[in-house]
Protein backbone atom coordinates (compact mmCIF):
# COMPACT_ATOMS: atom_id res chain seq x y z
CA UNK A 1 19.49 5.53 -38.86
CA UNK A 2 19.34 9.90 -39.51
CA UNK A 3 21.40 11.16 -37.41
CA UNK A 4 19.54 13.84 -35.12
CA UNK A 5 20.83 17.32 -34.95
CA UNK A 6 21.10 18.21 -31.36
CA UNK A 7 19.01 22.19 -31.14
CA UNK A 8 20.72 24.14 -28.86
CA UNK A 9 19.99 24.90 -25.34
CA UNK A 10 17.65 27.70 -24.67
CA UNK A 11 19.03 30.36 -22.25
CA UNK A 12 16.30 31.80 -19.36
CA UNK A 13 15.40 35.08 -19.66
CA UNK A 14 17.84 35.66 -16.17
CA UNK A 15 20.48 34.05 -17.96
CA UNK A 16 20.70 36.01 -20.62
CA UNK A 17 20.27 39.37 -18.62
CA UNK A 18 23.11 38.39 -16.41
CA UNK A 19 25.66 37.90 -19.85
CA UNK A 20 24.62 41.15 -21.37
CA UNK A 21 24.96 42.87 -17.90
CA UNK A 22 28.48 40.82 -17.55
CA UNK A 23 29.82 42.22 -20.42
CA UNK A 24 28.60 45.84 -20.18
CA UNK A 25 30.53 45.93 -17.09
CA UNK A 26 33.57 44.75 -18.94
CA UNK A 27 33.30 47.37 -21.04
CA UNK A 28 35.95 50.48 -20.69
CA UNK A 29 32.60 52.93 -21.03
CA UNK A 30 29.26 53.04 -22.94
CA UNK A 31 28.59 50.24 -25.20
CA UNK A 32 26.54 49.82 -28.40
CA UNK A 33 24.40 46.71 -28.49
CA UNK A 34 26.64 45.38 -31.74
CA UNK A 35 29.70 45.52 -29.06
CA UNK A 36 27.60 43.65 -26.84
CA UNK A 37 26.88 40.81 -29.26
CA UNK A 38 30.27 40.67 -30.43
CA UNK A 39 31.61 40.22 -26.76
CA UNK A 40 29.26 37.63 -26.22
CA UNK A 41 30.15 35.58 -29.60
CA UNK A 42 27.42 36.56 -31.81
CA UNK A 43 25.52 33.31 -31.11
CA UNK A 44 22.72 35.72 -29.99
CA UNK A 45 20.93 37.89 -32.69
CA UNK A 46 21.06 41.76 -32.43
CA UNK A 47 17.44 42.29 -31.89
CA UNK A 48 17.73 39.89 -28.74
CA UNK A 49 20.25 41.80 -27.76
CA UNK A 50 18.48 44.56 -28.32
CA UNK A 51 14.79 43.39 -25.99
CA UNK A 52 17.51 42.45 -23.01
CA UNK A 53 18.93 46.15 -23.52
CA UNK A 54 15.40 47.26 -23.40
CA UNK A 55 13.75 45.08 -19.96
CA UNK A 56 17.14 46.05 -18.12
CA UNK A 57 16.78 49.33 -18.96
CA UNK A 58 13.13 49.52 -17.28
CA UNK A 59 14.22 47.43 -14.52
CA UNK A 60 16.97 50.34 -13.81
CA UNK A 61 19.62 48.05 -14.73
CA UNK A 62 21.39 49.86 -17.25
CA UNK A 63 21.35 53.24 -18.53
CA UNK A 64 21.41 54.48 -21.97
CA UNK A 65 22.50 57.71 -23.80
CA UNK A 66 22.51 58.46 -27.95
CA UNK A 67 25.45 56.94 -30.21
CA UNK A 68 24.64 58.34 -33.25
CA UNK A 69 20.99 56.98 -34.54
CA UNK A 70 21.67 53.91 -32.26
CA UNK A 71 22.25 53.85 -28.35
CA UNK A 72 25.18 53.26 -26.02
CA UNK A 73 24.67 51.46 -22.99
CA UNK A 74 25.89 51.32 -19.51
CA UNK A 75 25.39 49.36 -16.17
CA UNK A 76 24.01 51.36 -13.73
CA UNK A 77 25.14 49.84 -10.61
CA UNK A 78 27.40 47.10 -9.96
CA UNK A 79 26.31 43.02 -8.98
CA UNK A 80 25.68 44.02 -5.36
CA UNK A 81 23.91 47.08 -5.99
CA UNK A 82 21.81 45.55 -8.78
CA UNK A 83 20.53 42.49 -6.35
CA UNK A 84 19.89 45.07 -3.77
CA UNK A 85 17.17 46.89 -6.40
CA UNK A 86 15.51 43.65 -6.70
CA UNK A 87 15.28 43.31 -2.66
CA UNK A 88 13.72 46.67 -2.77
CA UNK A 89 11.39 46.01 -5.45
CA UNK A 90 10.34 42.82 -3.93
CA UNK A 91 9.88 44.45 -0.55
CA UNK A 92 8.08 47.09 -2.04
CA UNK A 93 5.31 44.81 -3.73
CA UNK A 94 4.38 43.20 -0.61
CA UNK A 95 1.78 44.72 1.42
CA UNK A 96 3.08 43.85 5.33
CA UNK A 97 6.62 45.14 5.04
CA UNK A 98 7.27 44.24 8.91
CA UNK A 99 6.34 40.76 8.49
CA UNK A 100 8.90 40.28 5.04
CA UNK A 101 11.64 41.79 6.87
CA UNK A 102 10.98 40.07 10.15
CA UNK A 103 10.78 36.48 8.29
CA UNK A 104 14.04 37.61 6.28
CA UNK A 105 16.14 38.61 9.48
CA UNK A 106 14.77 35.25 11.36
CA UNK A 107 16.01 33.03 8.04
CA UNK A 108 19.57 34.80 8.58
CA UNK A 109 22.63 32.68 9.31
CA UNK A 110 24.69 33.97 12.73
CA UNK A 111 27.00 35.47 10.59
CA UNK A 112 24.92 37.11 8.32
CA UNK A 113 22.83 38.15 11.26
CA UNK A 114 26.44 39.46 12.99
CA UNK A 115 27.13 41.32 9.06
CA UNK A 116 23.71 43.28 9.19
CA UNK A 117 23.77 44.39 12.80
CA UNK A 118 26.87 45.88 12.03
CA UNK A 119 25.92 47.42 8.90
CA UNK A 120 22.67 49.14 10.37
CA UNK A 121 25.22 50.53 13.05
CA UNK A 122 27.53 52.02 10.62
CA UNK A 123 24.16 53.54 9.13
CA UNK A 124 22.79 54.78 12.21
CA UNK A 125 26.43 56.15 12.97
CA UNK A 126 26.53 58.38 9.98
CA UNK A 127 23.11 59.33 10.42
CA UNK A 128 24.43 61.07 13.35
CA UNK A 129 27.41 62.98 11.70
């Protein structure tokens, strides 16, 4: 019988966006995409690198500035602030904003529920400063 060569599993899109973000933010400052596929164990190929660079970069998840003739790279917000973007965006794109954040608040566990009323107070509390 051949023996069957196993292909590797294929990463989501998400999955891969979360390593390349992972190891920018290991990073001790800007990093060039080759430093990024090296961290990562060069199973990935420097143009894929590259197209993850590129969609976080126009999601607003990483910034870039010139190395050279290449780019260097950097996170612009940490995990929390990242997944708070996409809340935003997602809010953004639907057309009854009351009725998103209503079903959101009413899905809330008691203590996340307990977490958020204090966080709005803190807001309104500096609002008043």
């Amino acid at each position: 019988m051949a023996e069957q060569r196993q292909r590797p599993r294929r990463r989501g899109q998400g999955e891969l966006e979360a390593l390349v973000l992972s190891a920018l933010r290991e990073a001790d400052g800007p990093a060039t995409a080759g430093w990024v596929q090296e961290r990562l164990g060069g199973d990935l190929a420097y143009t894929t690198v590259i197209t993850i660079l590129t969609r976080l970069l126009a999601k607003g998840a990483v910034t870039r500035e010139r190395a050279g003739r290449s780019f260097a790279w950097t996170p612009a917000s940490d995990q929390a602030g990242l997944a708070a973007h996409k809340m935003r965006k997602v809010l953004d794109s639907e057309g009854d904003r009351e009725a998103v954040l209503a079903s959101f608040v009413t899905g809330l566990g008691p203590d996340d529920e307990r977490l958020l009323r204090e966080l709005l107070g803190q807001s309104r509390n500096e609002g008043e400063d």
